[in-house]
N, C-alpha and C. Protein backbone atom coordinates (compact mmCIF):
# COMPACT_ATOMS: atom_id res chain seq x y z
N UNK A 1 0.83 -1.19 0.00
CA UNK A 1 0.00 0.00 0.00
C UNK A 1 0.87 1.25 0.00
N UNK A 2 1.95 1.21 0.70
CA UNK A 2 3.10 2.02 0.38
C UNK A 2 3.68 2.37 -0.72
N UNK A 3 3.60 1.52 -1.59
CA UNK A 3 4.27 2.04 -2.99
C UNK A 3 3.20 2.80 -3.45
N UNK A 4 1.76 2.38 -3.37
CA UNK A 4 1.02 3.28 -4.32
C UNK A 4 0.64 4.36 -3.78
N UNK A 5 0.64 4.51 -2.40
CA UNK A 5 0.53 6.17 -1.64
C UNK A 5 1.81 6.56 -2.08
N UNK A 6 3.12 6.55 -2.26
CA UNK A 6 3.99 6.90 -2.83
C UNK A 6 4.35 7.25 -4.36
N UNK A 7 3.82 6.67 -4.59
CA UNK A 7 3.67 6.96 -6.27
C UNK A 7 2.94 7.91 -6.79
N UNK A 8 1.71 7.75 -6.29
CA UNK A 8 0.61 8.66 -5.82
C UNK A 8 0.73 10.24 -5.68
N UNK A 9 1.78 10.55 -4.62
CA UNK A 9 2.22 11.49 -4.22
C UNK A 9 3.58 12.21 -5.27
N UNK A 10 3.76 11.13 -5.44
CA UNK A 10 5.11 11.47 -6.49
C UNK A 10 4.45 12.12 -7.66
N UNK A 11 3.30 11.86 -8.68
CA UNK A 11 2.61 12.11 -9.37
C UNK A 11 2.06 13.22 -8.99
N UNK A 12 1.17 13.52 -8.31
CA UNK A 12 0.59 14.76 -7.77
C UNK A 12 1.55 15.51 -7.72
N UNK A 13 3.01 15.61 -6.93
CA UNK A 13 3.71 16.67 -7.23
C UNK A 13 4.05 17.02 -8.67
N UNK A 14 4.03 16.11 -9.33
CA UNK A 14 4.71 16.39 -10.65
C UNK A 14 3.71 17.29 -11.55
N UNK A 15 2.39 16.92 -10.86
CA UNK A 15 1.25 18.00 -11.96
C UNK A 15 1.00 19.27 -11.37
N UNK A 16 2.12 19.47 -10.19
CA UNK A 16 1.57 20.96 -9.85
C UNK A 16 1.92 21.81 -10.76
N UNK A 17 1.24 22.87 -10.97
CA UNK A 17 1.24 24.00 -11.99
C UNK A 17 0.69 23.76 -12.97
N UNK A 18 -0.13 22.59 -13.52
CA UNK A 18 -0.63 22.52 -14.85
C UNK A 18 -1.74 22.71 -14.69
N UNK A 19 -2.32 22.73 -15.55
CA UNK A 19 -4.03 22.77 -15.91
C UNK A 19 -4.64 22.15 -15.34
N UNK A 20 -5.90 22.13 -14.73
CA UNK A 20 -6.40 20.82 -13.94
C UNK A 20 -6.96 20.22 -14.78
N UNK A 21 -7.44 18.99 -14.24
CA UNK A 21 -8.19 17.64 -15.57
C UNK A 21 -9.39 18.33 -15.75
N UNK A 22 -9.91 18.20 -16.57
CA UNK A 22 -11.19 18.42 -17.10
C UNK A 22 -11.69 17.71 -17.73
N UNK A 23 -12.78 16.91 -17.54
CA UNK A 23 -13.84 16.19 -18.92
C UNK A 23 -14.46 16.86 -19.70
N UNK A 24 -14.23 16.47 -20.72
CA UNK A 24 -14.58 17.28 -21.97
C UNK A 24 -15.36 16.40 -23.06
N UNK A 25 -15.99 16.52 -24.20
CA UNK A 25 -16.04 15.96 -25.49
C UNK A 25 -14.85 16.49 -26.57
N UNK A 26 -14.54 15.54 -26.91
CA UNK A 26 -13.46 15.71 -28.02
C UNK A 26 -13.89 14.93 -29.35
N UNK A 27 -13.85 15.63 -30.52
CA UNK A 27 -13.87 14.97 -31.58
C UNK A 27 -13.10 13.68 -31.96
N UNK A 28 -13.92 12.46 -32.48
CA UNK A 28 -12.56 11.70 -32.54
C UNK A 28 -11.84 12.12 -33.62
N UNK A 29 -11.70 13.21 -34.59
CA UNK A 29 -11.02 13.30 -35.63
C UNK A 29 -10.00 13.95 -34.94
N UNK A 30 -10.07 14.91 -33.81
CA UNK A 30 -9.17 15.62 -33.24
C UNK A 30 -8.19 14.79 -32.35
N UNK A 31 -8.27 13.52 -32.23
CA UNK A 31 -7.76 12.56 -31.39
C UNK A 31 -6.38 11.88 -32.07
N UNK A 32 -5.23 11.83 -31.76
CA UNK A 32 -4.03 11.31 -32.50
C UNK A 32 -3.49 10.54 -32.05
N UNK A 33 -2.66 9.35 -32.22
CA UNK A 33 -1.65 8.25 -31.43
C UNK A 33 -0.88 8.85 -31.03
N UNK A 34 -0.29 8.58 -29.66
CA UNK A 34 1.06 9.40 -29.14
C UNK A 34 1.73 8.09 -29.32
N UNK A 35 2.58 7.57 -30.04
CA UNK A 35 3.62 6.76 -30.16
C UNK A 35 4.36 6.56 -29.49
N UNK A 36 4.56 7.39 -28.66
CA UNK A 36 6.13 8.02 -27.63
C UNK A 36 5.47 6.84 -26.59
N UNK A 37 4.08 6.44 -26.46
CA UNK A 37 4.37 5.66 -24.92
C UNK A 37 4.67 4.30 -25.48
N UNK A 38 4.03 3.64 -26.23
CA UNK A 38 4.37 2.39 -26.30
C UNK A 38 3.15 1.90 -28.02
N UNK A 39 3.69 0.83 -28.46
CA UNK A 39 3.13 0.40 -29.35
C UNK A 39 1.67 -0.33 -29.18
N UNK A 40 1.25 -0.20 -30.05
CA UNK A 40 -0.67 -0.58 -30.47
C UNK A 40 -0.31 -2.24 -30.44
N UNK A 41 -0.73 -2.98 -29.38
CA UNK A 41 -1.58 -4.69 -29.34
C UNK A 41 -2.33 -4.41 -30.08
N UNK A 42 -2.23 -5.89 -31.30
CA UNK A 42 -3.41 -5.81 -32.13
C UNK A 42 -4.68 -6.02 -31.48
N UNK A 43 -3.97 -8.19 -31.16
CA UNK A 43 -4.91 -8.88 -30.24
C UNK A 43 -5.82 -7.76 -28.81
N UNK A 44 -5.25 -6.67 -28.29
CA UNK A 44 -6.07 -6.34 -27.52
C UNK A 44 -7.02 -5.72 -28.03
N UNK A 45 -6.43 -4.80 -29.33
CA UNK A 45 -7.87 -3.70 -30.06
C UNK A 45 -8.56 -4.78 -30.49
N UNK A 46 -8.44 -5.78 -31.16
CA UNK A 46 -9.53 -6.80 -31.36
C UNK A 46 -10.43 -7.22 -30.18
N UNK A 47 -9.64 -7.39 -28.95
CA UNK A 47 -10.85 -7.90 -27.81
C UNK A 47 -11.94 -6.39 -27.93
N UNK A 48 -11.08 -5.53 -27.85
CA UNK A 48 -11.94 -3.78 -27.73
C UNK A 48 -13.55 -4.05 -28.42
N UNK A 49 -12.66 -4.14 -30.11
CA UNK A 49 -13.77 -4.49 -30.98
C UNK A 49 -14.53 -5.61 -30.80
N UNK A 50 -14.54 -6.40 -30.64
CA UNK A 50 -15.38 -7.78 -30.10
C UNK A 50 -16.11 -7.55 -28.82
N UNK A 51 -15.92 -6.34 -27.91
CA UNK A 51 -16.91 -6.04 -27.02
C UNK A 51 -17.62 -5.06 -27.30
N UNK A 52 -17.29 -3.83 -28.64
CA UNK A 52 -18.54 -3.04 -29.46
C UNK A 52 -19.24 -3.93 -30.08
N UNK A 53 -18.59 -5.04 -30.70
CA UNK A 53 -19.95 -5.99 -31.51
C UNK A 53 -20.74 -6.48 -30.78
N UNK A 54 -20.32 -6.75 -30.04
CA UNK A 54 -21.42 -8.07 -28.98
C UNK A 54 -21.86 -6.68 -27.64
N UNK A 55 -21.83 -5.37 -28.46
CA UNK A 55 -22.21 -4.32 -27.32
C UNK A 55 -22.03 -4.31 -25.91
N UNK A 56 -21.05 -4.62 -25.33
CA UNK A 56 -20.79 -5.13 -24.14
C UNK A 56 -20.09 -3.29 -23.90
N UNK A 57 -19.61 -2.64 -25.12
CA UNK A 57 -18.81 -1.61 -25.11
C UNK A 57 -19.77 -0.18 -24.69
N UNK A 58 -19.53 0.65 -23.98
CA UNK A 58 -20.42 1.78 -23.35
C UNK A 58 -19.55 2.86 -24.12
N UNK A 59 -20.00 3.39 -25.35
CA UNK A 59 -19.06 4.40 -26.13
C UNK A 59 -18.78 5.69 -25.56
N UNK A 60 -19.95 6.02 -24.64
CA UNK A 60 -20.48 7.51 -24.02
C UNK A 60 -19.70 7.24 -23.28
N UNK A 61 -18.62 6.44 -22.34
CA UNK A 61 -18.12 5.91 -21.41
C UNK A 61 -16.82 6.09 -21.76
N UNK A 62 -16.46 6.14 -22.85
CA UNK A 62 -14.81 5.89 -23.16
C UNK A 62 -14.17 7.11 -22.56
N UNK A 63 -13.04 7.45 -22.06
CA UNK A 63 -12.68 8.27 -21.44
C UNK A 63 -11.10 8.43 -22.04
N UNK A 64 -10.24 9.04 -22.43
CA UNK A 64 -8.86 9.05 -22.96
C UNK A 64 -7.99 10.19 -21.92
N UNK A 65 -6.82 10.29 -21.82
CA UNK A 65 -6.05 10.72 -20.81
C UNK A 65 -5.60 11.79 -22.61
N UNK A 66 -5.48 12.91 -22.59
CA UNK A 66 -4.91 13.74 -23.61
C UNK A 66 -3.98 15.01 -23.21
N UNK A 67 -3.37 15.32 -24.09
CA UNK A 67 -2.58 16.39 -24.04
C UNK A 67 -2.33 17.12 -25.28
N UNK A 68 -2.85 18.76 -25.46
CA UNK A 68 -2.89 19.12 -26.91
C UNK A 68 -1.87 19.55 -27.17
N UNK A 69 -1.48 19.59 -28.46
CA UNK A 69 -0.37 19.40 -29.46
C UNK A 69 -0.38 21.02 -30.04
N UNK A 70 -0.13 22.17 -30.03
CA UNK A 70 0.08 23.09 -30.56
C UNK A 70 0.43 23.31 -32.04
N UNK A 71 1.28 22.21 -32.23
CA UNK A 71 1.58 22.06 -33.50
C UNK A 71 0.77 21.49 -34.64
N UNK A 72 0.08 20.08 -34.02
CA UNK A 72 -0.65 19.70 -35.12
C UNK A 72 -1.85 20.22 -34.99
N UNK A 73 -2.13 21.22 -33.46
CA UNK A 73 -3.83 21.38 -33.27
C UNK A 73 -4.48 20.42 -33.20
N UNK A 74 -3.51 19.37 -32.87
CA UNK A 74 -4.79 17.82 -32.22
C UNK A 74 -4.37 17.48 -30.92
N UNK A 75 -4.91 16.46 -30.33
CA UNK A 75 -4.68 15.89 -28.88
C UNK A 75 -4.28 14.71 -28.95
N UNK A 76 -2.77 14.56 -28.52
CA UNK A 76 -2.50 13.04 -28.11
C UNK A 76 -2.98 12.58 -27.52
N UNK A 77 -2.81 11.53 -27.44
CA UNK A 77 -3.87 10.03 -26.52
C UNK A 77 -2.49 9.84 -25.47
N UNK A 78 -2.45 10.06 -24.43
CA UNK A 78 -1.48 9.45 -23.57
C UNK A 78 -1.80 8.54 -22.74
N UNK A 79 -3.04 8.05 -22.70
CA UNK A 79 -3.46 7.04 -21.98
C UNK A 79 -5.04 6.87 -22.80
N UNK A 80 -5.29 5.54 -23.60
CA UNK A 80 -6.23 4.96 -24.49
C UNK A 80 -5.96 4.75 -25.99
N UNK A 81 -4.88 4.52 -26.11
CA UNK A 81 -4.26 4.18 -27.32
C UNK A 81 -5.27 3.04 -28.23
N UNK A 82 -5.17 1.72 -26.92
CA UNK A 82 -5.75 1.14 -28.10
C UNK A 82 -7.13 1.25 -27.72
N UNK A 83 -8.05 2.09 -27.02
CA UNK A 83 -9.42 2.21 -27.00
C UNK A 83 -9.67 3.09 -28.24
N UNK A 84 -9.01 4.18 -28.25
CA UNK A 84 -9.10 5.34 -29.51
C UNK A 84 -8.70 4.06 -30.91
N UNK A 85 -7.79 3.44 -31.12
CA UNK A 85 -7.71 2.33 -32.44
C UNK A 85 -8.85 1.58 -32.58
N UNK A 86 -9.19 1.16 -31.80
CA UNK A 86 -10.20 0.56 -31.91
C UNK A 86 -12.05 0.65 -32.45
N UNK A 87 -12.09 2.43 -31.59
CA UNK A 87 -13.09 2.89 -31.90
C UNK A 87 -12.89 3.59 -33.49
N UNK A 88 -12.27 4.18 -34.31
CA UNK A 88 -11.50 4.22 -35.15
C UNK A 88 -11.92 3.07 -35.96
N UNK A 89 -11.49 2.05 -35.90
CA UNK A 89 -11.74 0.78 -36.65
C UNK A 89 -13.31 0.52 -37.04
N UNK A 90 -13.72 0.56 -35.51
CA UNK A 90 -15.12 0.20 -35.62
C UNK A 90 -16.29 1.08 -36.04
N UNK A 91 -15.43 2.34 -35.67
CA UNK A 91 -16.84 3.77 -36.60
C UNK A 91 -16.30 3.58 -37.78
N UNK A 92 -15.42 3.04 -38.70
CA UNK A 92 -15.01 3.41 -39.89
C UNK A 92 -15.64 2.08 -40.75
N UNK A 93 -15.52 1.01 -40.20
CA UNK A 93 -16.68 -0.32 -40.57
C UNK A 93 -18.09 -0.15 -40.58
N UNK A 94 -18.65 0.89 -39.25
CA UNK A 94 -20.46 1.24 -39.11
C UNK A 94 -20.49 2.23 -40.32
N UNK A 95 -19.55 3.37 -40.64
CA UNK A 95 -19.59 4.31 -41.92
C UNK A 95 -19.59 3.80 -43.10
N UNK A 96 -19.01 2.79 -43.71
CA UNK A 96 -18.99 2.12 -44.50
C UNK A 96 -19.52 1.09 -45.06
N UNK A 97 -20.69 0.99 -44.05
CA UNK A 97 -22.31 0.12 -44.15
C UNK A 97 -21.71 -1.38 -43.72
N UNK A 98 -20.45 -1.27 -43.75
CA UNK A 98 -19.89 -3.23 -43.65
C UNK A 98 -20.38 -3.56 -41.88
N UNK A 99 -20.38 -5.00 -42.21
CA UNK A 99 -20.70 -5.16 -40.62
C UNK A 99 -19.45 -5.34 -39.82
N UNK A 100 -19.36 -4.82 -38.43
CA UNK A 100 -18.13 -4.53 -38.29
C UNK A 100 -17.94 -6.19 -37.87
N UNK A 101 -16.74 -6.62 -38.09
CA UNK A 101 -16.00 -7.46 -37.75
C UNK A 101 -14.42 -7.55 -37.54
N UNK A 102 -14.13 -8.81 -36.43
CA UNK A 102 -12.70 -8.76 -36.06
C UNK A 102 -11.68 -9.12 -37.19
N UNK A 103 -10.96 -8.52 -37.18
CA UNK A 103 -9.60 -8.81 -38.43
C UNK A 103 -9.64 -7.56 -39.20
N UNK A 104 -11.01 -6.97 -39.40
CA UNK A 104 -11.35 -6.01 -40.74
C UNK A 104 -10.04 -4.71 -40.61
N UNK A 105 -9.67 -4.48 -39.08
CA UNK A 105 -8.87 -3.55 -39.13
C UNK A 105 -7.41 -3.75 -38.82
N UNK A 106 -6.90 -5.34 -38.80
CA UNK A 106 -5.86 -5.42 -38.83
C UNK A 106 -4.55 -4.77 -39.40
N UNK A 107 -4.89 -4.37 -40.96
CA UNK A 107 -4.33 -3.18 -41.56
C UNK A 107 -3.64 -2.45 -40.92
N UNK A 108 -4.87 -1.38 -40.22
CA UNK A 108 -4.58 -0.44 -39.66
C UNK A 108 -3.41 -0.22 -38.15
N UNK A 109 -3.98 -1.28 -37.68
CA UNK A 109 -3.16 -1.34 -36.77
C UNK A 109 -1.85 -1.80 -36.92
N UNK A 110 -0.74 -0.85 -36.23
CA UNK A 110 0.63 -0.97 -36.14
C UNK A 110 0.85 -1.46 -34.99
N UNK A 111 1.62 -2.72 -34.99
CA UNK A 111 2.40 -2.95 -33.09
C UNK A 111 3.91 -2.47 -33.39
């Protein structure tokens, strides 16, 4: 329990002076991969997608950790990488009248 009250605390100091969190709506077009943390699991964006098909998935619910980009005028994903790939995959299968299914966005995804 010590490490995570410690960690905890370690973190909190580190965000003093910034902006506080805020929930917001964000476009997903305005939404970008931050690469810098770690690479896209296929196999996990597939479980993602396999719980929008079988609706198990609460979309109004998805929540992403972001930080905006000045430069590109979009918001990295620093935490929901592969929730944002996923949803991505699966609005781009419902837009395209196909029924969404697992594999369809393998493509897309980079590990």
């Amino acid at each position: 329990m010590e490490i995570v009250k410690s960690r905890f605390v370690r973190s909190s100091a580190e965000l003093e002076g910034h902006p506080a969190v805020a929930t917001r709506r964000i476009k997903l077009a305005d939404l970008i991969h931050d690469a810098t943390i770690r690479g896209i699991n296929a196999s996990y964006v597939e479980e993602i997608i396999s719980a929008m098909i079988t609706k198990k998935w609460q979309h109004d619910q998805t929540l992403f950790t972001v930080r905006y980009d000045r430069k590109t005028e979009k918001y990295l994903v620093l935490d929901g990488n592969h929730r944002l790939e996923a949803t991505i995959c699966f609005k781009t299968q419902v837009g395209q009248k196909k029924e969404p299914k697992m594999g369809n966005c393998r493509k897309r995804v980079k590990c």
